[in-house]
Protein backbone atom coordinates (compact mmCIF):
# COMPACT_ATOMS: atom_id res chain seq x y z
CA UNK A 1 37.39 177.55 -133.72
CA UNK A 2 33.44 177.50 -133.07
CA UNK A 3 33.91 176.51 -129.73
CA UNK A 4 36.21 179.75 -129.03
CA UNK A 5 33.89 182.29 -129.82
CA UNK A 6 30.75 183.49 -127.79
CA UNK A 7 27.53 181.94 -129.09
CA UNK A 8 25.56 183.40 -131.17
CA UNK A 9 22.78 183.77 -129.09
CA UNK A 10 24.97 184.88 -125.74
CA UNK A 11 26.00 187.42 -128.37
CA UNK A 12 24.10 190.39 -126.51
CA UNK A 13 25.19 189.02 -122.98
CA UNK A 14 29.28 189.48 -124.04
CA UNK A 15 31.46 192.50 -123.14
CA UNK A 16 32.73 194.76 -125.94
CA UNK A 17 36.40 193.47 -125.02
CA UNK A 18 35.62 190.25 -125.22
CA UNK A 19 33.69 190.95 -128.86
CA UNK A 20 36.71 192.67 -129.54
CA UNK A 21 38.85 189.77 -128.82
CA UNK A 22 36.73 187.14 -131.01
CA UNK A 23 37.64 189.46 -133.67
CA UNK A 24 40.88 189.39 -133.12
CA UNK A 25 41.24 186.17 -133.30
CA UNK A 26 39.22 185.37 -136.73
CA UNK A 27 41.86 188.67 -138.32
CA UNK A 28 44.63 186.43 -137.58
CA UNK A 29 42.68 183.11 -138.55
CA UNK A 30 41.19 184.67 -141.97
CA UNK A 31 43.30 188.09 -143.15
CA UNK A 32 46.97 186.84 -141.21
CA UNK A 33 49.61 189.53 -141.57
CA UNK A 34 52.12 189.02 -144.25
CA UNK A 35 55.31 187.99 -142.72
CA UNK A 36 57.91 191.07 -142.21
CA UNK A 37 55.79 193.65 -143.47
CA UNK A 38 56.58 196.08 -140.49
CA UNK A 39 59.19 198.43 -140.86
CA UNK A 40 60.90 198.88 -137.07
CA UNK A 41 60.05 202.87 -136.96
CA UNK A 42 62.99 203.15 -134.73
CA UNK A 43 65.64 201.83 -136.51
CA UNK A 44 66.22 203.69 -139.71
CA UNK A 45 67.23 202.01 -143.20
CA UNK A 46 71.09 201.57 -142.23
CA UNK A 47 74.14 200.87 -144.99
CA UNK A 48 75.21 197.58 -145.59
CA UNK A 49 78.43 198.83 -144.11
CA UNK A 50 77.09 199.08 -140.56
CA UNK A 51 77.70 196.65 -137.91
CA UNK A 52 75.50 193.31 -138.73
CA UNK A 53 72.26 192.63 -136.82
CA UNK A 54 71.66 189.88 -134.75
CA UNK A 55 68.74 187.83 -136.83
CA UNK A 56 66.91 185.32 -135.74
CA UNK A 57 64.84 183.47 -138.41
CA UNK A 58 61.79 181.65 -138.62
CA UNK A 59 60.32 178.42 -139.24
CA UNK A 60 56.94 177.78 -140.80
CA UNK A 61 55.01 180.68 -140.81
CA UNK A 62 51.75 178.75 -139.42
CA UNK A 63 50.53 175.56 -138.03
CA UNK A 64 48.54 172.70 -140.25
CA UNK A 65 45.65 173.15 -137.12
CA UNK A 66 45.62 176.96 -138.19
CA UNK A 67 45.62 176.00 -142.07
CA UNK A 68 42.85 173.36 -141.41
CA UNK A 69 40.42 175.29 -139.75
CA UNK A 70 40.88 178.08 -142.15
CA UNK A 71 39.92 175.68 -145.11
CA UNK A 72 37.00 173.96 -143.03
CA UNK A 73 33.70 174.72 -144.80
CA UNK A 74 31.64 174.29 -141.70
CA UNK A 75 34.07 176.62 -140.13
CA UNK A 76 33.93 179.47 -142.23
CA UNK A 77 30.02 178.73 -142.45
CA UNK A 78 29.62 179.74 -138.47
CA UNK A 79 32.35 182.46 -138.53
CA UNK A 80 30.12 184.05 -141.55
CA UNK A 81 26.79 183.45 -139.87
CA UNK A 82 28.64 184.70 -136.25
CA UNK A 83 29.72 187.92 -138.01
CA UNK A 84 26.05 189.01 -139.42
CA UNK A 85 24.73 188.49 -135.80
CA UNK A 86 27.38 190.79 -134.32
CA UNK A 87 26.77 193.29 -137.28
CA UNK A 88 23.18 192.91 -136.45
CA UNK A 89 23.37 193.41 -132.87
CA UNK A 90 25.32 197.03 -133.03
CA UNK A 91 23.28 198.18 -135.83
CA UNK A 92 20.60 197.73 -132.84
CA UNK A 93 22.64 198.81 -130.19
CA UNK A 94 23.66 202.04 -132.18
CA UNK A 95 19.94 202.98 -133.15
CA UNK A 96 18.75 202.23 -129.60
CA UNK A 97 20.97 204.32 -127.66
CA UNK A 98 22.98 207.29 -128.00
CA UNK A 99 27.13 207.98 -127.69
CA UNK A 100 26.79 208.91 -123.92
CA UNK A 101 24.67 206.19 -123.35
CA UNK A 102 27.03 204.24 -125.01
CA UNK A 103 29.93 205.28 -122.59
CA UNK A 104 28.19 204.15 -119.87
CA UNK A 105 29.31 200.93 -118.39
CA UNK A 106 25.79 200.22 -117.54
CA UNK A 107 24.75 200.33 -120.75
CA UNK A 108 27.30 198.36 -122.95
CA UNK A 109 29.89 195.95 -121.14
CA UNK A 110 33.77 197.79 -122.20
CA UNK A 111 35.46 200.48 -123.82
CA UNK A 112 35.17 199.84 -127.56
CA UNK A 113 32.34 201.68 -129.34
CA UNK A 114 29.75 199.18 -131.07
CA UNK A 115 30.47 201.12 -134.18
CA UNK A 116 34.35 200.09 -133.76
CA UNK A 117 33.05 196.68 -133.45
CA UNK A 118 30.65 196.82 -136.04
CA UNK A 119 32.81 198.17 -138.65
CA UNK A 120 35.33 195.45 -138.11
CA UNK A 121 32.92 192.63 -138.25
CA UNK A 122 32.00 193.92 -141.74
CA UNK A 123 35.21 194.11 -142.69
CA UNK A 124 36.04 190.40 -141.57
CA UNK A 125 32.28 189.67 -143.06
CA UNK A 126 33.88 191.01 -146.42
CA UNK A 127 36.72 188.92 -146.59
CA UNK A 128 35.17 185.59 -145.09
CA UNK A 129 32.40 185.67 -147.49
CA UNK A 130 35.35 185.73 -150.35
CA UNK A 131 37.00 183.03 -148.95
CA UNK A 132 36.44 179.65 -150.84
CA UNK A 133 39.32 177.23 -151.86
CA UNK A 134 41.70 175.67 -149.02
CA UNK A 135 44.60 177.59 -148.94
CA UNK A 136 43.00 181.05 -150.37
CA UNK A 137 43.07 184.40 -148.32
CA UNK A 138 41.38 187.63 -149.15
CA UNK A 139 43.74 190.46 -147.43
CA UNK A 140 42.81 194.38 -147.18
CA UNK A 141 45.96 196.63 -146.81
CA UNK A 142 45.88 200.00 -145.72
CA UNK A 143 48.66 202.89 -146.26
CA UNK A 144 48.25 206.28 -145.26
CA UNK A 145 50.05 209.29 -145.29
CA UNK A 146 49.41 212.91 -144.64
CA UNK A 147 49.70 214.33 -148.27
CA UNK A 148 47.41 211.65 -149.95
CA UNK A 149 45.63 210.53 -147.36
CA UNK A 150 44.31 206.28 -147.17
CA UNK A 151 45.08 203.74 -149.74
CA UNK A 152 43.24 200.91 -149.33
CA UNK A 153 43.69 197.73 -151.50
CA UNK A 154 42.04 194.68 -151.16
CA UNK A 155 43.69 190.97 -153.08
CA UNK A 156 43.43 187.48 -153.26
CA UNK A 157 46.13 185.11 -152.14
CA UNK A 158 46.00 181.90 -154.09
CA UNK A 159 47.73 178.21 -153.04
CA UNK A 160 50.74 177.43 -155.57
CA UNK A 161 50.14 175.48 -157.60
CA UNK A 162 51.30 171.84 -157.18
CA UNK A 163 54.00 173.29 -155.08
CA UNK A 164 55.75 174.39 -158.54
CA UNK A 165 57.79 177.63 -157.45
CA UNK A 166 57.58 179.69 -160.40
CA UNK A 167 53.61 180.22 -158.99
CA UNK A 168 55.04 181.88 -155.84
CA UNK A 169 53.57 185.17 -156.86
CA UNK A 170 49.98 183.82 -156.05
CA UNK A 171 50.34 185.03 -152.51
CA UNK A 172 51.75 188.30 -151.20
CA UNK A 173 55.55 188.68 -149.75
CA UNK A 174 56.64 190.93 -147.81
CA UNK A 175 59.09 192.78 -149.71
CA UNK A 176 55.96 193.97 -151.69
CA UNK A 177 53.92 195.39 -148.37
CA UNK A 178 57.65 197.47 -147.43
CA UNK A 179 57.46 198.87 -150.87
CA UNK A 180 53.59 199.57 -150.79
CA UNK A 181 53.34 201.22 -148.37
CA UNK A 182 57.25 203.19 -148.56
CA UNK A 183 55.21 204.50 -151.98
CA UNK A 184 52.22 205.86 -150.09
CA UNK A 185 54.50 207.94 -147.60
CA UNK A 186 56.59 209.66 -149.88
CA UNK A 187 55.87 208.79 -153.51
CA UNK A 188 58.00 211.88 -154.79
CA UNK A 189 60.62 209.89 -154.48
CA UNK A 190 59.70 207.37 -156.40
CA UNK A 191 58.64 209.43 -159.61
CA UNK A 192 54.78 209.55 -158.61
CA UNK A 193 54.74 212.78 -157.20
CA UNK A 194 56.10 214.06 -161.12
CA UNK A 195 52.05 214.40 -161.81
CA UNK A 196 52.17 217.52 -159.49
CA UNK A 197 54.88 219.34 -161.17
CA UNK A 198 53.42 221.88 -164.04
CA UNK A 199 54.87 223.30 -167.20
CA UNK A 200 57.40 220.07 -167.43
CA UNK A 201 57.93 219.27 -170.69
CA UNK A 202 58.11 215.49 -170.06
CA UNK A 203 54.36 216.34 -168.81
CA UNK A 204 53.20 216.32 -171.98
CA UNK A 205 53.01 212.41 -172.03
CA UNK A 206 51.73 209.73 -169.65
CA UNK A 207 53.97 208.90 -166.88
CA UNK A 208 54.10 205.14 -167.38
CA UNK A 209 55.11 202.67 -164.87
CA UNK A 210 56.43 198.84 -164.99
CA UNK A 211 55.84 196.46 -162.36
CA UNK A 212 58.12 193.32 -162.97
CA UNK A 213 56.57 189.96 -161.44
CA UNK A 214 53.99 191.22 -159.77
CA UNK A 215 52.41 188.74 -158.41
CA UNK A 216 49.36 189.92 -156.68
CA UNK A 217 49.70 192.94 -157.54
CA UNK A 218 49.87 195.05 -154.26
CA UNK A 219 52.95 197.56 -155.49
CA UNK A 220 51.26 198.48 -159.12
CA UNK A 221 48.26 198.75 -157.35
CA UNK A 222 49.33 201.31 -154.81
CA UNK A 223 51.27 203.00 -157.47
CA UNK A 224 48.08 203.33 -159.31
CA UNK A 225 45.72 204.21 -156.68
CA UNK A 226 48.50 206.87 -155.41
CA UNK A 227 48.58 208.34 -158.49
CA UNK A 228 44.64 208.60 -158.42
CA UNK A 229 44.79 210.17 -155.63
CA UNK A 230 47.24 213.10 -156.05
CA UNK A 231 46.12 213.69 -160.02
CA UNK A 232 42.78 214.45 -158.53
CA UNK A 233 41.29 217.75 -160.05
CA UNK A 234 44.80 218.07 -162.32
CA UNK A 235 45.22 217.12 -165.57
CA UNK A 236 46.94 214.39 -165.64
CA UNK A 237 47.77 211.22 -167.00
CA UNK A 238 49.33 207.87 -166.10
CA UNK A 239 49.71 203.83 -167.22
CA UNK A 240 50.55 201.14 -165.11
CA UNK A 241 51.45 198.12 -166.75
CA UNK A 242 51.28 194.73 -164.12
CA UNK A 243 53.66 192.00 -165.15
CA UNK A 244 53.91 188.25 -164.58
CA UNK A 245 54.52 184.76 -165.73
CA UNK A 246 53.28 182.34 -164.31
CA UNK A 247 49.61 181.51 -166.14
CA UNK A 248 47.19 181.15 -162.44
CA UNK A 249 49.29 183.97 -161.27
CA UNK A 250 48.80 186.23 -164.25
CA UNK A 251 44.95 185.46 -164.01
CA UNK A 252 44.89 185.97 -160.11
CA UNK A 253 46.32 189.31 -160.89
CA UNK A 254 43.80 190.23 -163.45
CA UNK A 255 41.22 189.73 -160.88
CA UNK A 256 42.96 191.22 -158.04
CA UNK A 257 43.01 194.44 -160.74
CA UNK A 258 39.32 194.21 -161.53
CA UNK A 259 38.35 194.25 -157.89
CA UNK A 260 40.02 197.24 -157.06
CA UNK A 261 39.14 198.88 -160.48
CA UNK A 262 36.13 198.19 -161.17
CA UNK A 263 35.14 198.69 -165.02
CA UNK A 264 36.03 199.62 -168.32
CA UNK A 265 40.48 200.29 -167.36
CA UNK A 266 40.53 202.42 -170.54
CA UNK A 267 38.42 205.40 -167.98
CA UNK A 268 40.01 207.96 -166.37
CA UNK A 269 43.57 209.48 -166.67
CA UNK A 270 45.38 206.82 -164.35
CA UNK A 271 44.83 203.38 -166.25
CA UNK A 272 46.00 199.75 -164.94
CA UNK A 273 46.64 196.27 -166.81
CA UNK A 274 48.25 193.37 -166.51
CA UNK A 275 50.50 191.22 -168.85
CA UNK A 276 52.60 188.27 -169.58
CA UNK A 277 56.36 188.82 -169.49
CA UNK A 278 59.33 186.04 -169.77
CA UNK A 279 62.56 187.78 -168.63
CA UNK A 280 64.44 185.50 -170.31
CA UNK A 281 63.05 185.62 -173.93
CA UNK A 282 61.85 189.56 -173.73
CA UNK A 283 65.56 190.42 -174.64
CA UNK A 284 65.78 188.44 -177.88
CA UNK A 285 62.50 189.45 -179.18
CA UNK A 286 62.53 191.44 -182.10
CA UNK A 287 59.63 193.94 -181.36
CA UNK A 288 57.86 194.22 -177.86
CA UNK A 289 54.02 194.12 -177.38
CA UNK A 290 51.95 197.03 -178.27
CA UNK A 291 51.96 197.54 -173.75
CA UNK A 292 55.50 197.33 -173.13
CA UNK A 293 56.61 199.04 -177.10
CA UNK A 294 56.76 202.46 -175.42
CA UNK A 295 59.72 202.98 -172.43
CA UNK A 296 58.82 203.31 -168.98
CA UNK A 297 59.71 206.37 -166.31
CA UNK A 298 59.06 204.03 -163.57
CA UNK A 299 59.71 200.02 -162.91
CA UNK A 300 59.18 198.03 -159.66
CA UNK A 301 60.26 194.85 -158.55
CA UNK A 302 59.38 193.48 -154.82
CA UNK A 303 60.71 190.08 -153.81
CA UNK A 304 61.71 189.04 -157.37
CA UNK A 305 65.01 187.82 -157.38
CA UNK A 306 65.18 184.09 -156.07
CA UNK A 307 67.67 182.70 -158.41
CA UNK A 308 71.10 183.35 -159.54
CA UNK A 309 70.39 184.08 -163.09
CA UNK A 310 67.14 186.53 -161.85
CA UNK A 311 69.47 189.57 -162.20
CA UNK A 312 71.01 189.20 -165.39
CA UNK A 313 67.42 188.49 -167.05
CA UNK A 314 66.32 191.73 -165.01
CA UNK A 315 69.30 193.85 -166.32
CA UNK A 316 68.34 193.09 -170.08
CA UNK A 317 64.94 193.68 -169.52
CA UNK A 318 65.90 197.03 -167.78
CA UNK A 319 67.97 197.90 -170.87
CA UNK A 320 64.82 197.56 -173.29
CA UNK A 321 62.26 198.88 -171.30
CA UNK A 322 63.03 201.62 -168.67
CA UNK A 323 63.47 205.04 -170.40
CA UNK A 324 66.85 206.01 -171.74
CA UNK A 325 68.89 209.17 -170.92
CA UNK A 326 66.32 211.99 -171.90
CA UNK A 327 67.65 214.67 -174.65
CA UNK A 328 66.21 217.29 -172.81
CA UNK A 329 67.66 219.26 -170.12
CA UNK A 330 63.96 219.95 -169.20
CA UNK A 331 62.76 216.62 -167.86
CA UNK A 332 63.08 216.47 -164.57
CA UNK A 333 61.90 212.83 -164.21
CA UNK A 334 65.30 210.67 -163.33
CA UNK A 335 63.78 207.09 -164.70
CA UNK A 336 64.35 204.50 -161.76
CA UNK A 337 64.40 200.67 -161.02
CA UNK A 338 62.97 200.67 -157.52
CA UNK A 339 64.14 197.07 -156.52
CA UNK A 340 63.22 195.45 -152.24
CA UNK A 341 64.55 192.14 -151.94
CA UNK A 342 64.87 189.72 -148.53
CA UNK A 343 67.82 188.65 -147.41
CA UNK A 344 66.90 184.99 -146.93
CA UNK A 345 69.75 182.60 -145.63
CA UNK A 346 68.66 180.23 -148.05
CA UNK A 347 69.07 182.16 -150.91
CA UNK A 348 72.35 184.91 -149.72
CA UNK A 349 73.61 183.83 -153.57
CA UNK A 350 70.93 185.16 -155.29
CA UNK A 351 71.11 188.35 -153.54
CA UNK A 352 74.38 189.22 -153.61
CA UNK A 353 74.09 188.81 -157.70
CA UNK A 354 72.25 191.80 -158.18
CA UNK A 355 76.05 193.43 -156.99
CA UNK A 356 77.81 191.51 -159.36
CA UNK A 357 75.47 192.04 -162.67
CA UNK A 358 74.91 196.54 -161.48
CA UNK A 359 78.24 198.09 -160.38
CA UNK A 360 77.70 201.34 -158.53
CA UNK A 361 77.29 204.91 -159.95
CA UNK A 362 81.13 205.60 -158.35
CA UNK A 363 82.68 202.71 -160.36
CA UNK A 364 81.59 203.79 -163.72
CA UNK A 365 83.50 206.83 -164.98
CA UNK A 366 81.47 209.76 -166.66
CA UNK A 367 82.85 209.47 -169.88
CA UNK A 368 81.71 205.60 -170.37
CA UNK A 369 78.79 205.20 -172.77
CA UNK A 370 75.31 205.38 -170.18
CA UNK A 371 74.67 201.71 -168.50
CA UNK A 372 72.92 200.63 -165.96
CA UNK A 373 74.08 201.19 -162.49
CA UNK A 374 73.28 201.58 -158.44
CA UNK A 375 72.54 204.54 -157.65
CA UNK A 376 72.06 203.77 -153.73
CA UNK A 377 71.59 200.85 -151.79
CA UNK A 378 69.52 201.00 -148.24
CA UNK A 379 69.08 198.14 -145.34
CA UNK A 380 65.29 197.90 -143.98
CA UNK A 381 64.38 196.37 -141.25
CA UNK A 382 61.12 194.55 -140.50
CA UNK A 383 59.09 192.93 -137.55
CA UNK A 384 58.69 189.29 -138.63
CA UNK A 385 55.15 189.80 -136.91
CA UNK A 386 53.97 193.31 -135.17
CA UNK A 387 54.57 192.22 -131.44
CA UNK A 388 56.28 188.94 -132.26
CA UNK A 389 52.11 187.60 -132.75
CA UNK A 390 53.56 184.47 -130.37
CA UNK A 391 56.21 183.07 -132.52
CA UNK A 392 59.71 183.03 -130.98
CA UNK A 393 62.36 183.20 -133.18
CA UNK A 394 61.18 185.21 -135.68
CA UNK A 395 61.95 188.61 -134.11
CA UNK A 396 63.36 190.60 -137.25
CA UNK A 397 63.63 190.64 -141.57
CA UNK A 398 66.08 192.00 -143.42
CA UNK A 399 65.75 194.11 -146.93
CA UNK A 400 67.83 195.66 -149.13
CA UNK A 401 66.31 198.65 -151.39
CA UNK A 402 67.80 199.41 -154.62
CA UNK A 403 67.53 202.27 -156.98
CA UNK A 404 69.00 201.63 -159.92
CA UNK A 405 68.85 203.64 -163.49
CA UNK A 406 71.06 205.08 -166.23
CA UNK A 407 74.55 206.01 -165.30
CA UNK A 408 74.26 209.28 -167.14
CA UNK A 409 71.04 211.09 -167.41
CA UNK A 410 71.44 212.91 -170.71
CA UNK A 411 72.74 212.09 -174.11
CA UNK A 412 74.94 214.99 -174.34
């Protein structure tokens, strides 16, 4: 890796492109792209009942050499000391000479601006200098939208731990980047965009929302930071409750929280915490914990079902913890379980069992007593990596979206 980037000292001597290309290469060696996180804009979530799509899946997702160098301590020594120089030398360049200057070929070497440059080196600087176990990866994802405007959150990946798969939540999965950032485009529709609405009466109390098996944390993060965001300057209040398992995973998650909200998580009127959850003993318990005694308006779940019995635990959590059918003809808040899962060859069993433990809104009659159901079912489709990044057969992922909830919406 040292030997591919411009030495330090030739630093000043190098053309903005081929800065620009050095940091290219240490994004994809330190902050790599989460496998099928890019929706295809052009092809719109489809039906399941449309014709299939020819899917080509991938091997590994990187190479031991890759893996290696990112673990190397000398490595990630030079890319840190390589980064400060570059920072240095536009900070220089930028007080030295002005923007027309700057434009000038005979001035600076390309068409990037130093400040372009400068701005990603200190963003690379960032997450190199938090880099420190093999196998770790500090990622920064960024949503926008026009109503809301940037969400930026910034976690720690973690290695599992001795391989065991219940710690597969200590790095982030795709499913959980499609939700992010489907959340920071149009979070109306998934219940965030209730904060705006005045004189509701469900207003009255904090919207809360579940995350189930979190993992990093990325969706109940953007939930929470989205809901920052448009409460701004309104009165209004929110919880976001962060759920996992596995012990490393659940304390990954607490930090991954901390960094992005810094302080005491009891301030301000959107609030964020993590906490331990077993599906499979949560329904047998005979009270819940003081976090999860109150109902929520909102769950997630991204990537979360990887074994058969996954969706029956899911179901009888659902039953206990998202909000039943409201009394009042006055809340407008439907309570939903968002659910994105992959459709992984490997595990086509486990999928399919979330439509054998819901049955659809259509196949439950009216006047049946309220029970969980689908209320739609969507097909995304995902880039493996944005311009295939090299690989070859790893051209496209498949997702299904779920929203599921309460057959009937009031107790009448």
């Amino acid at each position: 890796m040292t030997s591919y980037l411009p030495p330090i000292a030739k630093i000043a001597c190098c053309t903005s492109t081929q800065l620009l290309d050095a940091l290219v290469y240490l994004k994809l060696l330190y902050n790599p792209e989460v496998r099928g996180s890019h929706r295809l804009r052009l092809n719109p979530a489809r039906n399941r009942g449309s014709p299939p799509t020819d899917i080509k899946w991938p091997c590994d997702d990187e190479d031991n050499d890759t893996q290696l160098i990112r673990s190397d301590t000398f490595e990630r020594s030079y890319t840190i000391r390589w980064l400060i120089a570059l920072v240095a030398r536009m900070e220089d360049l930028l007080e030295s000479i002005d923007d027309t200057q700057i434009e000038s070929a005979s001035t600076f070497h390309g068409p990037v601006h130093p400040e372009t440059l400068m701005q990603q080196a200190a963003s690379l600087l960032a997450i190199c200098s938090g880099v420190s176990a093999a196998g770790t990866v500090e990622r920064i994802f960024s949503f926008s939208s026009g109503d809301i405007g940037r969400i930026n959150i910034r976690l720690t990946d973690i290695p599992l731990e001795n391989e065991d798969y219940r710690s597969v939540g200590a790095q982030t999965w795709g499913g959980a980047c499609v939700l992010a950032e489907m959340i920071v485009e149009h979070p109306e529709q998934f219940g965030l965009g209730f904060l705006t609405r005045e004189n509701d009466t469900c207003g009255r109390r904090p919207l809360r929302i579940l995350e189930l098996g979190a993992g990093t944390g990325l969706v109940g993060l953007t939930a929470a930071k989205v809901l920052v965001a448009s409460s701004a300057g309104r009165d209004c209040r929110a919880t976001v409750v962060a759920t996992d398992f596995y012990p490393s995973v659940l304390n990954n998650l607490r930090a991954n929280i901390d960094k992005n909200f810094p302080g005491d998580p009891s301030d301000g009127t959107v609030t964020i915490t993590s906490h331990f959850l077993d599906w499979s003993k949560l329904p047998a318990m005979p009270s819940l914990p003081e976090l999860l005694s109150e109902p929520f308006d909102v769950i997630f779940g991204a990537d979360i079902v990887y074994e058969a019995n996954h969706a029956i635990w899911i179901k009888q959590c659902l039953e206990r913890l998202l909000r039943g059918p409201s009394s009042s003809a006055a809340c407008p808040l439907v309570a939903t379980f968002h659910l994105v899962i992959p459709l992984r060859p490997t595990h086509l069993l486990e999928a399919g069992s979330i439509e054998t433990t819901f049955r659809r809104m259509d196949d439950v009659p009216c006047e049946d007593f309220p029970e969980l159901v689908i209320f739609s079912k969507e097909t995304i489709l995902c880039e493996a990596y944005r311009d295939g990044d090299g690989k070859r057969g790893c051209d496209v992922v498949e997702y299904l979206y779920y929203r599921i909830g309460w057959s009937r919406q009031s107790q009448d």
